[in-house]
N, C-alpha and C. Protein backbone atom coordinates (compact mmCIF):
# COMPACT_ATOMS: atom_id res chain seq x y z
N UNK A 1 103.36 143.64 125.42
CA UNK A 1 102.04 143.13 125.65
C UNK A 1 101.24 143.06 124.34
N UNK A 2 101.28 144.16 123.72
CA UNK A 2 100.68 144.33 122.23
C UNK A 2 101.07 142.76 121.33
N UNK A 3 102.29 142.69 121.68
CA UNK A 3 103.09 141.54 120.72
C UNK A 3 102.25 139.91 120.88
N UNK A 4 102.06 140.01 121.72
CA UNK A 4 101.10 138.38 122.72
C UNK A 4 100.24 138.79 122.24
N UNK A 5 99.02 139.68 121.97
CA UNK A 5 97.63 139.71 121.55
C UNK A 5 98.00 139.35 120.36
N UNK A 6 98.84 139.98 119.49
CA UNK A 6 99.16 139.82 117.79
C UNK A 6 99.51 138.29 117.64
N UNK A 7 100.43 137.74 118.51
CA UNK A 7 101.08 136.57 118.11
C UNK A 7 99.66 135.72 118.47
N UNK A 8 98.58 135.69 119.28
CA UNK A 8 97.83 135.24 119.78
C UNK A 8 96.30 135.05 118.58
N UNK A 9 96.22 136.17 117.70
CA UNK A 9 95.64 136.26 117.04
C UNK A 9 96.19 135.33 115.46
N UNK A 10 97.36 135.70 115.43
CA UNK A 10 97.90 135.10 114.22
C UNK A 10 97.62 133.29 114.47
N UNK A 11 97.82 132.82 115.95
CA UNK A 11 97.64 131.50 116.42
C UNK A 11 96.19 130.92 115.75
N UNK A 12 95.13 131.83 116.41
CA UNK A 12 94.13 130.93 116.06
C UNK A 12 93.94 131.11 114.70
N UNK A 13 94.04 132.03 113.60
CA UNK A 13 94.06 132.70 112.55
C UNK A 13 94.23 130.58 111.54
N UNK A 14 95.92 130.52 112.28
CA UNK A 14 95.99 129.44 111.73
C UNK A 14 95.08 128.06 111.61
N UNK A 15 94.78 128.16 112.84
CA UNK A 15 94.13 126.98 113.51
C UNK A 15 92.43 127.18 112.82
N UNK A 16 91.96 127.86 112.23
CA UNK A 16 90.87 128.09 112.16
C UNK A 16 90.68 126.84 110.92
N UNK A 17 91.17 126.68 110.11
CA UNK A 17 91.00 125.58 109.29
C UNK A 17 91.46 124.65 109.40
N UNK A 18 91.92 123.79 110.70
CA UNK A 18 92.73 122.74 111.23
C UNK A 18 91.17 121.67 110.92
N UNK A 19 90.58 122.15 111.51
CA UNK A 19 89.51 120.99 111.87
C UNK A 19 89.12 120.27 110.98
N UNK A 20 88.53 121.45 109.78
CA UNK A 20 88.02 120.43 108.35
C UNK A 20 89.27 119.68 107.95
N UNK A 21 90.14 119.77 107.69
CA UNK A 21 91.27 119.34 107.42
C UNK A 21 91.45 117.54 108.34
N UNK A 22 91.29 117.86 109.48
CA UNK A 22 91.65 116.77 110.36
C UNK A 22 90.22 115.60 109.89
N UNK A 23 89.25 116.01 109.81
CA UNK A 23 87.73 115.66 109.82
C UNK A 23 87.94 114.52 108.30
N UNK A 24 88.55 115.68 107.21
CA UNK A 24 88.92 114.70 106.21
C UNK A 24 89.92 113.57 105.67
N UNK A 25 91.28 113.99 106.86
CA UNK A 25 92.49 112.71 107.28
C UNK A 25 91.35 111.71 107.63
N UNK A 26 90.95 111.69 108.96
CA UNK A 26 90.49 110.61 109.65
C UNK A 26 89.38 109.67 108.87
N UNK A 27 88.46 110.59 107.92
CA UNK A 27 88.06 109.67 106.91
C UNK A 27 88.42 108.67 105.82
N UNK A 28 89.89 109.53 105.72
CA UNK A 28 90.23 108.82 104.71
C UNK A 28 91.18 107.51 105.11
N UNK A 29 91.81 107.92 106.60
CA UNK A 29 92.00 106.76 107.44
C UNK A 29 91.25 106.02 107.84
N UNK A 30 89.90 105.90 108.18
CA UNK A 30 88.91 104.93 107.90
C UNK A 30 88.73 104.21 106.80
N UNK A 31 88.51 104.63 106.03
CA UNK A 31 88.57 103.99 104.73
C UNK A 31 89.59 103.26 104.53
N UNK A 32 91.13 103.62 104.40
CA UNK A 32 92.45 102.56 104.51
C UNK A 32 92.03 101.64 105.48
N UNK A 33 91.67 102.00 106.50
CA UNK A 33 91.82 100.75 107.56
C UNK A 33 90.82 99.69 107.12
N UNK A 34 89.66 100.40 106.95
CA UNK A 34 88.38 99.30 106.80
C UNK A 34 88.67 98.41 105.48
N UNK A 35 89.20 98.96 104.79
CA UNK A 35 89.52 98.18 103.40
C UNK A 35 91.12 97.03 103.61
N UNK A 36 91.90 97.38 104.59
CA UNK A 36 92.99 96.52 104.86
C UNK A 36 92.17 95.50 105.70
N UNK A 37 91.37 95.68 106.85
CA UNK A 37 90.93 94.41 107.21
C UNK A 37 89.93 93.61 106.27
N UNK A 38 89.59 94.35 105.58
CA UNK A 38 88.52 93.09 104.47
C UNK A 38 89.64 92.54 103.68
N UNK A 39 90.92 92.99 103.36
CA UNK A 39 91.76 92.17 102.41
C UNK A 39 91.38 92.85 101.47
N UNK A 40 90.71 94.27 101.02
CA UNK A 40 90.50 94.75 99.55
C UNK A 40 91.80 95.19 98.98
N UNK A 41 92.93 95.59 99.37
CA UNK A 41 94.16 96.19 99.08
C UNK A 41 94.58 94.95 97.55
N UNK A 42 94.67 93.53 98.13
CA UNK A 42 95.36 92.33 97.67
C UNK A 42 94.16 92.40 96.56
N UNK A 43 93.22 92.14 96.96
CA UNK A 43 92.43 91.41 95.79
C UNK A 43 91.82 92.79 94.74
N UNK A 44 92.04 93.72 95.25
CA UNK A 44 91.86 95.29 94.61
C UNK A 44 93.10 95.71 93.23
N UNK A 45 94.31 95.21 93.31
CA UNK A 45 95.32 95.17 93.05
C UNK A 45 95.47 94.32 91.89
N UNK A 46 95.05 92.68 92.48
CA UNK A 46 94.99 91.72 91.31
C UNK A 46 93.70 91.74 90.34
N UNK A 47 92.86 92.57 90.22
CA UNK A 47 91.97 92.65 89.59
C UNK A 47 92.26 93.87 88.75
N UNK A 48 92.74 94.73 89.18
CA UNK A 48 93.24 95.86 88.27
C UNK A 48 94.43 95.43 87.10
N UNK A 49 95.32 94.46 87.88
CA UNK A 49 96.47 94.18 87.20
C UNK A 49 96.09 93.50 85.81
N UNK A 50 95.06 92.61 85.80
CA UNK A 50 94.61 92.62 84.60
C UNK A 50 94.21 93.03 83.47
N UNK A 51 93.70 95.03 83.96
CA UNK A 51 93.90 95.87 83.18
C UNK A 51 94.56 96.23 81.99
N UNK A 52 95.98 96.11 82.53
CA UNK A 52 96.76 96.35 81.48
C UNK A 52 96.89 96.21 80.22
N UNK A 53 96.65 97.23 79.73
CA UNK A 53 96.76 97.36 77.83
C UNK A 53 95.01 97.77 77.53
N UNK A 54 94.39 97.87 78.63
CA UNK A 54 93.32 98.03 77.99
C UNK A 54 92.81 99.48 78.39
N UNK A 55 91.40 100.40 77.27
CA UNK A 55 91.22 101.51 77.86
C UNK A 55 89.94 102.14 79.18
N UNK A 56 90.16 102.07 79.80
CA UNK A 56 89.01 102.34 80.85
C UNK A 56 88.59 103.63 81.36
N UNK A 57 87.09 103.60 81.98
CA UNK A 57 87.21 104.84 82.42
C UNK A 57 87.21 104.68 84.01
N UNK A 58 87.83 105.48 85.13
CA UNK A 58 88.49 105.30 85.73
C UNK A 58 87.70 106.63 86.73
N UNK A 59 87.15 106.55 88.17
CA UNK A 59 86.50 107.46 88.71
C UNK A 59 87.33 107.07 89.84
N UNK A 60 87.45 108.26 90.65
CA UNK A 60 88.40 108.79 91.77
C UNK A 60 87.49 109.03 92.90
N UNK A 61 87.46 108.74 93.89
CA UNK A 61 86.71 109.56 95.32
C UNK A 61 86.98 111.27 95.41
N UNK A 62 87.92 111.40 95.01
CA UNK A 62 87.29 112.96 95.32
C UNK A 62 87.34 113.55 94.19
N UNK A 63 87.12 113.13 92.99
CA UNK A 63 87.12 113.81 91.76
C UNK A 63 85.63 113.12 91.26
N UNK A 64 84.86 114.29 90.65
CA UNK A 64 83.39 113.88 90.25
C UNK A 64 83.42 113.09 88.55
N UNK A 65 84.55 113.74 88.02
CA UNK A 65 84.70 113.23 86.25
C UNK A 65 85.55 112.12 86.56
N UNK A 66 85.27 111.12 85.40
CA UNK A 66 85.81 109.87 84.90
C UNK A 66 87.18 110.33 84.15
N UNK A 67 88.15 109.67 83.97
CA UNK A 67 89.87 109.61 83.93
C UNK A 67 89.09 108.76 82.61
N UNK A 68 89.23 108.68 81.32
CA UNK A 68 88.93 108.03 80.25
C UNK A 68 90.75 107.66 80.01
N UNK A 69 91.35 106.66 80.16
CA UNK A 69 92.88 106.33 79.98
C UNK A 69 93.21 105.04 79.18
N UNK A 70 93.91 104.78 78.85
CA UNK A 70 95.15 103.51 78.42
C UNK A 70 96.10 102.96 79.59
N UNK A 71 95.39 101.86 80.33
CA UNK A 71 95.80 101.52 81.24
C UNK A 71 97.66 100.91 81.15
N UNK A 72 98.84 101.97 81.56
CA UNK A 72 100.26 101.14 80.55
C UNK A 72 100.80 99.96 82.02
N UNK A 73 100.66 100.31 83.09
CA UNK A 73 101.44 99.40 84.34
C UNK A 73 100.51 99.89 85.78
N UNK A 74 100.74 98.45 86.53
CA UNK A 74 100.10 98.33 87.62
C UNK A 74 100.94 97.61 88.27
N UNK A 75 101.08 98.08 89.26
CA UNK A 75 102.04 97.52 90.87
C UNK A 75 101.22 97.47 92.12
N UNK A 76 101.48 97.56 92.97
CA UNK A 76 100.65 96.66 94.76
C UNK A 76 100.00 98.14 94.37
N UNK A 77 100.47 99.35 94.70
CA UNK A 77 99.74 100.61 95.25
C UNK A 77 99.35 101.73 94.10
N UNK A 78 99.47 101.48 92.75
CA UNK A 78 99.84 102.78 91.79
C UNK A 78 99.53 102.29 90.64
N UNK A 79 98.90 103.09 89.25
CA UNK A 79 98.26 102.75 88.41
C UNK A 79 99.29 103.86 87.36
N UNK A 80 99.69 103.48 86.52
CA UNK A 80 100.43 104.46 85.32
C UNK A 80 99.32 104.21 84.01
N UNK A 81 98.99 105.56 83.47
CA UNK A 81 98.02 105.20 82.45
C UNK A 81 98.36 106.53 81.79
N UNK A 82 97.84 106.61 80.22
CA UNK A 82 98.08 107.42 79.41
C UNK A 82 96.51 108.27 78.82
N UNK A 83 96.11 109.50 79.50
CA UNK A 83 95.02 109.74 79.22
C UNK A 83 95.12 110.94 77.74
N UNK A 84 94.11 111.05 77.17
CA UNK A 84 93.95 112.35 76.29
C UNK A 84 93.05 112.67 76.18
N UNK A 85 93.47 114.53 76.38
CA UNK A 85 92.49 115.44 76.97
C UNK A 85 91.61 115.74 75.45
N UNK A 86 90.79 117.07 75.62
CA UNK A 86 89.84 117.02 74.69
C UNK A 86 90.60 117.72 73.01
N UNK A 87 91.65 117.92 73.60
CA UNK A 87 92.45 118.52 72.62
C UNK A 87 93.41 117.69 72.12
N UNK A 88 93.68 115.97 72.31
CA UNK A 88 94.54 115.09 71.51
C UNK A 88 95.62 115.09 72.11
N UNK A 89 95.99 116.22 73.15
CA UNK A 89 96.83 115.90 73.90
C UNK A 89 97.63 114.45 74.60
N UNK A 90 97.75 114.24 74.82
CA UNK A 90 98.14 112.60 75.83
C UNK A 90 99.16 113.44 77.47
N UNK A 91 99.15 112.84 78.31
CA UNK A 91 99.45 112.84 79.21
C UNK A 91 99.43 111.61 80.44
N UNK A 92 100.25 111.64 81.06
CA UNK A 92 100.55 110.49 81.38
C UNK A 92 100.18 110.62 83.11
N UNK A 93 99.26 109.82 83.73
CA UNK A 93 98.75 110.00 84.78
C UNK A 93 99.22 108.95 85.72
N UNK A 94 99.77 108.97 86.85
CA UNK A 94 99.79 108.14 87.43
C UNK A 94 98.73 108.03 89.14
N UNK A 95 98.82 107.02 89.62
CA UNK A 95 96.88 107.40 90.20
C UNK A 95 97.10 106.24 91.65
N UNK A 96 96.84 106.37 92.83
CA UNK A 96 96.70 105.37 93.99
C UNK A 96 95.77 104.35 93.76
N UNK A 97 96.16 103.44 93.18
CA UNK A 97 95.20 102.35 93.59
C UNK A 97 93.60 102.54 95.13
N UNK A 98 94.37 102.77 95.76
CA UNK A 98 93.28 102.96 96.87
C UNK A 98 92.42 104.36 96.80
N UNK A 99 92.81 104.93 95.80
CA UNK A 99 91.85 106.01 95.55
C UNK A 99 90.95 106.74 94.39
N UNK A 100 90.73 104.99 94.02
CA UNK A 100 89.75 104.38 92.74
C UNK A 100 88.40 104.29 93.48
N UNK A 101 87.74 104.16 93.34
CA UNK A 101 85.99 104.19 93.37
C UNK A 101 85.45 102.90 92.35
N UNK A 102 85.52 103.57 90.93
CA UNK A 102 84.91 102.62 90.13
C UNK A 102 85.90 102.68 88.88
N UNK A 103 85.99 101.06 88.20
CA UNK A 103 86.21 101.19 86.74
C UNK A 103 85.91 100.76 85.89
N UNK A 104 85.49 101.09 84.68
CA UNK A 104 84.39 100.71 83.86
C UNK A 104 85.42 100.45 82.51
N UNK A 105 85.56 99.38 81.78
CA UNK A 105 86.81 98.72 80.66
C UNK A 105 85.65 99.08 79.31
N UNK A 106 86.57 99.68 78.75
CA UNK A 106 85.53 100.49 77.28
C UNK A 106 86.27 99.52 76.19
N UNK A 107 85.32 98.89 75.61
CA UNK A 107 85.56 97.87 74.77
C UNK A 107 86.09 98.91 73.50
């Protein structure tokens, strides 16, 4: 009997952070959906693809700082770019197209 209260406790234990979790899928499935019926995917894609070779700064929905990068390849869903950190580093980022916000091309 002891064992069912424990296993019972460990249950909701889990479940206790299900919700925010689910709350932030379904947003972000809104967002995919609402943006596939406007056609932003296609024309989101060919406007980036032009990018290439150039350096931009590059803002994310759930990241508050700008991606300052070297835009190197662009395909339907995915962005490959070469950023460097404050230390000269380089690193090579690759990034969802659909989970761009804004991008700003630094002359």
């Amino acid at each position: 009997m002891e064992y069912l209260g424990v296993m019972a406790f460990v249950l909701v234990m889990f479940h206790m952070g299900l919700p925010d979790d689910v709350k932030r899928l379904k947003k972000q499935i809104k967002r995919i959906i609402s943006k596939r019926k406007k056609g932003v995917d296609f024309v989101m894609s060919s406007i980036i693809k032009e990018l290439e070779g150039k350096r931009c700064k590059i803002t994310l929905y759930d990241n508050i700082e700008e991606i300052t990068c070297n835009v190197l390849q662009v395909d339907e869903q995915w962005i490959k770019a070469i950023k460097v950190d404050r230390q000269g580093k380089e690193s090579t980022v690759i990034l969802r197209i659909e989970d761009i916000e804004r991008v700003k091309i630094i002359e």
